[in-house]
N, C-alpha and C. Protein backbone atom coordinates (compact mmCIF):
# COMPACT_ATOMS: atom_id res chain seq x y z
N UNK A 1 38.47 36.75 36.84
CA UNK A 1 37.40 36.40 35.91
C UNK A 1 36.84 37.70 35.33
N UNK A 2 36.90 37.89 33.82
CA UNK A 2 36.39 38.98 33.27
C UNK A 2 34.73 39.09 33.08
N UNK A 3 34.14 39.68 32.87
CA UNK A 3 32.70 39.76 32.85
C UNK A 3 32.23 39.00 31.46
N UNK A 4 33.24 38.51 30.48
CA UNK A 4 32.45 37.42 29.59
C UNK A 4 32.45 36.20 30.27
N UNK A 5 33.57 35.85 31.15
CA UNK A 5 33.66 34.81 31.90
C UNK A 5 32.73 34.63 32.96
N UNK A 6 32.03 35.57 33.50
CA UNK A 6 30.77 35.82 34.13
C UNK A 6 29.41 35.31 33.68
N UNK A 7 29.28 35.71 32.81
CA UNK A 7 28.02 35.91 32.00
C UNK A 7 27.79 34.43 31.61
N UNK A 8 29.33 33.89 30.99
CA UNK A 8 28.89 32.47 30.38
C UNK A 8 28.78 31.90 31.82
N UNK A 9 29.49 31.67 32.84
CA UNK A 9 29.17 31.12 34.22
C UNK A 9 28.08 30.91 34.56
N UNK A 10 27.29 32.01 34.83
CA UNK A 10 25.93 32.30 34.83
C UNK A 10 24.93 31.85 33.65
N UNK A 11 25.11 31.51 32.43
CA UNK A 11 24.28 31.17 31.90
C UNK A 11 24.31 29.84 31.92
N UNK A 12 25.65 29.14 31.67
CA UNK A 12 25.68 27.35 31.85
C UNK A 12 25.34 26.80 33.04
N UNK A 13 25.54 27.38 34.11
CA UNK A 13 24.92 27.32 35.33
C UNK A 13 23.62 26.89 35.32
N UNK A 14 23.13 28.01 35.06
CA UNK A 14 21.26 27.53 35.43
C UNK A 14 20.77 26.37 34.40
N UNK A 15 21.90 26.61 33.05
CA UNK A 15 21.03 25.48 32.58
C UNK A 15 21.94 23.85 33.16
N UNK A 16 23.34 23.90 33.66
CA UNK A 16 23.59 22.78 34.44
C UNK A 16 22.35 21.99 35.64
N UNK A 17 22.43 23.73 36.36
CA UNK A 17 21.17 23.09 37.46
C UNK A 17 19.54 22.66 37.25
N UNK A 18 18.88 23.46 35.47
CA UNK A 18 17.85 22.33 35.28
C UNK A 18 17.85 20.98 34.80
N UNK A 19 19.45 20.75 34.19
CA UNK A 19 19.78 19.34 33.87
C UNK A 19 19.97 18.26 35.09
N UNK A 20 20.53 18.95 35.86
CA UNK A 20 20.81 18.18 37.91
C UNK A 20 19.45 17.68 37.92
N UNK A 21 18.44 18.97 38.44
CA UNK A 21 17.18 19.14 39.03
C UNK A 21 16.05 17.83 38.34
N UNK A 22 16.59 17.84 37.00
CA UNK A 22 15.82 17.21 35.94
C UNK A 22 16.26 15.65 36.02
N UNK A 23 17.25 15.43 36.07
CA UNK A 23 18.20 14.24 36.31
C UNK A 23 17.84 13.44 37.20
N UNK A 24 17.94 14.07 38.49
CA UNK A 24 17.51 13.58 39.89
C UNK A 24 15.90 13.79 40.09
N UNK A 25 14.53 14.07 39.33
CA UNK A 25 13.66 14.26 39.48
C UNK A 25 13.16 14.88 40.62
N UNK A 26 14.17 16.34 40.57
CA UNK A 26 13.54 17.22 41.48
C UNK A 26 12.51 18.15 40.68
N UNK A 27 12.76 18.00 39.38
CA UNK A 27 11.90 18.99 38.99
C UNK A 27 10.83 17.91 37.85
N UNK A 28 9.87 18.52 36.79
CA UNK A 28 9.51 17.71 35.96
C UNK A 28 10.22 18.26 34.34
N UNK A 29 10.23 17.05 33.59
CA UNK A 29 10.74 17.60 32.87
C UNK A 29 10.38 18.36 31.79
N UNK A 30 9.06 18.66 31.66
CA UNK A 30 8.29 19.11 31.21
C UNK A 30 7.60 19.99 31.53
N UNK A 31 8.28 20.53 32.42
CA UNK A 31 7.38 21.04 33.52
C UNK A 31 7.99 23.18 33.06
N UNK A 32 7.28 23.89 33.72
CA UNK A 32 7.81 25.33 33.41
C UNK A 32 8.86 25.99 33.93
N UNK A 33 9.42 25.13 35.08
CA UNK A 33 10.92 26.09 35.75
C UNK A 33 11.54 25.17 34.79
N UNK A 34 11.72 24.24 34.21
CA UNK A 34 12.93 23.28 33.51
C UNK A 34 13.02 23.73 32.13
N UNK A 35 12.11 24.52 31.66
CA UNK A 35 12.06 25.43 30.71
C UNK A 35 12.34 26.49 30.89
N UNK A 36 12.46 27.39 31.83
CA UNK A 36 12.50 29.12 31.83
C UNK A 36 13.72 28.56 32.45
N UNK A 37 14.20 28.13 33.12
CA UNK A 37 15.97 27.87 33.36
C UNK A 37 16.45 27.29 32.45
N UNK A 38 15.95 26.64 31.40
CA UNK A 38 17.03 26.63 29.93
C UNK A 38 16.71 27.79 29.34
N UNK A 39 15.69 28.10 28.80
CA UNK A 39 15.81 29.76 27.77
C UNK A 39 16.26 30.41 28.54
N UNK A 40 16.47 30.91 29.87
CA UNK A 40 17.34 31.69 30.77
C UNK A 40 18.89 31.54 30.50
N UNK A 41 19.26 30.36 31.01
CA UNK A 41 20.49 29.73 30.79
C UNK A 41 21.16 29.67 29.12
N UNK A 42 20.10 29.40 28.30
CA UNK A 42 20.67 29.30 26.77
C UNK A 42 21.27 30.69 26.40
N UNK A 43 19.95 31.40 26.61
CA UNK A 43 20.16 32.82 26.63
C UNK A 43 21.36 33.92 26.77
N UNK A 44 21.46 33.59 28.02
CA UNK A 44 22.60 34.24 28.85
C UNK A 44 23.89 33.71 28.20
N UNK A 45 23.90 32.25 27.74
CA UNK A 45 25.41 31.70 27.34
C UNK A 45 25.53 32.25 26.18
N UNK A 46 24.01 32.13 24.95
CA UNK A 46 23.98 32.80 23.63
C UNK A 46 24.46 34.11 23.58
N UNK A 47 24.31 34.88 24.49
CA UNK A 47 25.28 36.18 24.86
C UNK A 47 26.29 36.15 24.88
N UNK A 48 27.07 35.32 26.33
CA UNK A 48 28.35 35.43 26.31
C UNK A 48 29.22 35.05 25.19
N UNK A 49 28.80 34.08 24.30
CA UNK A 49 28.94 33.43 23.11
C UNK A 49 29.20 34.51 22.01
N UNK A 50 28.12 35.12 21.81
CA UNK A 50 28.43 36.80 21.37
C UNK A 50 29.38 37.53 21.97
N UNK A 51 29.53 38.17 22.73
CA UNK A 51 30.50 39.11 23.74
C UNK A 51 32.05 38.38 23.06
N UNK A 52 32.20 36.68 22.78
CA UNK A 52 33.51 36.69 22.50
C UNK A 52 33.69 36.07 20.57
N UNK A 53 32.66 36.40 20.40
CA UNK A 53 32.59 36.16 18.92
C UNK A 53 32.99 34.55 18.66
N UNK A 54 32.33 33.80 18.94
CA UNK A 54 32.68 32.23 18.99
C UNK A 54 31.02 31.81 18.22
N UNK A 55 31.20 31.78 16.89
CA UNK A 55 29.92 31.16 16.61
C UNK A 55 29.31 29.84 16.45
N UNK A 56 30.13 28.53 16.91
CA UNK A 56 29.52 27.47 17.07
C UNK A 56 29.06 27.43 18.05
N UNK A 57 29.29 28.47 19.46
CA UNK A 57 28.33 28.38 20.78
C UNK A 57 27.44 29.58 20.70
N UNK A 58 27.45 30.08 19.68
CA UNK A 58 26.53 31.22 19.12
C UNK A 58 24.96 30.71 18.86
N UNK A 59 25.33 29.58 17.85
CA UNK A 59 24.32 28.97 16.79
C UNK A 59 23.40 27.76 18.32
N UNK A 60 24.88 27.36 19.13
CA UNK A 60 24.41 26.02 19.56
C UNK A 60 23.44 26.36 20.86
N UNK A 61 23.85 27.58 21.79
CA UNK A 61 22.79 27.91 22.14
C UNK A 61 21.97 29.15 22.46
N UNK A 62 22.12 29.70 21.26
CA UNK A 62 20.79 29.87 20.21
C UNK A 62 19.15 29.43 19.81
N UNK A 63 19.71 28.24 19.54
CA UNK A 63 19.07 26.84 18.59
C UNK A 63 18.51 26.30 20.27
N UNK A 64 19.51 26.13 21.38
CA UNK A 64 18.95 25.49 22.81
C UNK A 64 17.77 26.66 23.33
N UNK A 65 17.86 28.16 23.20
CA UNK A 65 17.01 28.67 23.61
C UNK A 65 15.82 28.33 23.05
N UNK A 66 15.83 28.41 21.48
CA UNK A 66 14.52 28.37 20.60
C UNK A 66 13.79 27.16 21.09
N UNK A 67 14.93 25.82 20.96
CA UNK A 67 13.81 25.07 21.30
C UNK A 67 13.24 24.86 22.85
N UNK A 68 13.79 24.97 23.56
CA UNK A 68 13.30 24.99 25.21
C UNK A 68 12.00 26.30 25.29
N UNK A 69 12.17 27.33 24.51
CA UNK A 69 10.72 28.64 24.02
C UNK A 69 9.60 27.40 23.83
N UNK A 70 9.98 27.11 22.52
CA UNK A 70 9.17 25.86 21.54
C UNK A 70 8.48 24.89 22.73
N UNK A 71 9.45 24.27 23.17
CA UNK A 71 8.83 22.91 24.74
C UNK A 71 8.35 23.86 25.64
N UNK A 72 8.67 25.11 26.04
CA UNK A 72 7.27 25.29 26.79
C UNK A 72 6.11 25.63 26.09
N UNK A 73 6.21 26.69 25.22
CA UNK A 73 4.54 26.90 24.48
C UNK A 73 3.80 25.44 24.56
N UNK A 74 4.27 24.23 24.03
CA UNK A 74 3.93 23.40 23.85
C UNK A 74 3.34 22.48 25.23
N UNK A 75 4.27 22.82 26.54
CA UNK A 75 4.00 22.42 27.86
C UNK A 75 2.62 23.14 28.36
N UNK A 76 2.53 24.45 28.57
CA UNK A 76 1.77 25.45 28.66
C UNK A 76 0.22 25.55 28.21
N UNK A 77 0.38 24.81 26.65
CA UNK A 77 -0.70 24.57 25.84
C UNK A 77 -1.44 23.34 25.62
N UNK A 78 -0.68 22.31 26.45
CA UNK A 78 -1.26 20.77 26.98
C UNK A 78 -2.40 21.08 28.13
N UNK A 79 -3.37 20.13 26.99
CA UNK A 79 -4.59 19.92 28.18
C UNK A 79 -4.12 19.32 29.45
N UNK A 80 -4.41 20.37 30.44
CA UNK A 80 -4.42 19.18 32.04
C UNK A 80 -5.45 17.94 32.54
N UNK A 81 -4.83 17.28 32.90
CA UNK A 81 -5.59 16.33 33.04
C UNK A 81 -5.66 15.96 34.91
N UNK A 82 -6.12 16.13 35.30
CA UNK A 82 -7.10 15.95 36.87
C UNK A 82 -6.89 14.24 37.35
């Protein structure tokens, strides 16, 4: 396994395991690790995606980081309610 093959591993990964976590309601889905493990995960793949010059997984997560950024500001900035 070469180190682009790494990188994407590692990035689909974490966002596989907030889709599991999220799935099985270990986590919330709205919640701030189910967000920082997709912009983590988008991230990291939006790289490897780069590293092999493939731009439909360039754009696609790209576009997954921005909006999982977007759903947390938005998580973050919800009144709590008691």
């Amino acid at each position: 396994m070469n180190f682009n093959d790494t990188v994407g591993t590692v990035g689909v990964g974490l966002v596989l395991v907030a889709y599991f976590l999220n799935i099985f309601s270990l986590i919330k889905k709205d919640g701030i690790l189910f967000y920082t493990l997709n912009i983590i995960g988008g991230a990291i793949s939006c790289y490897a995606s780069l590293l092999i010059h493939f731009l439909p997984f360039i754009i696609l997560e790209g576009i997954w980081t921005i909006v999982s950024i977007v759903g947390l500001l938005k998580s973050i900035k919800k009144p709590q309610i008691f």
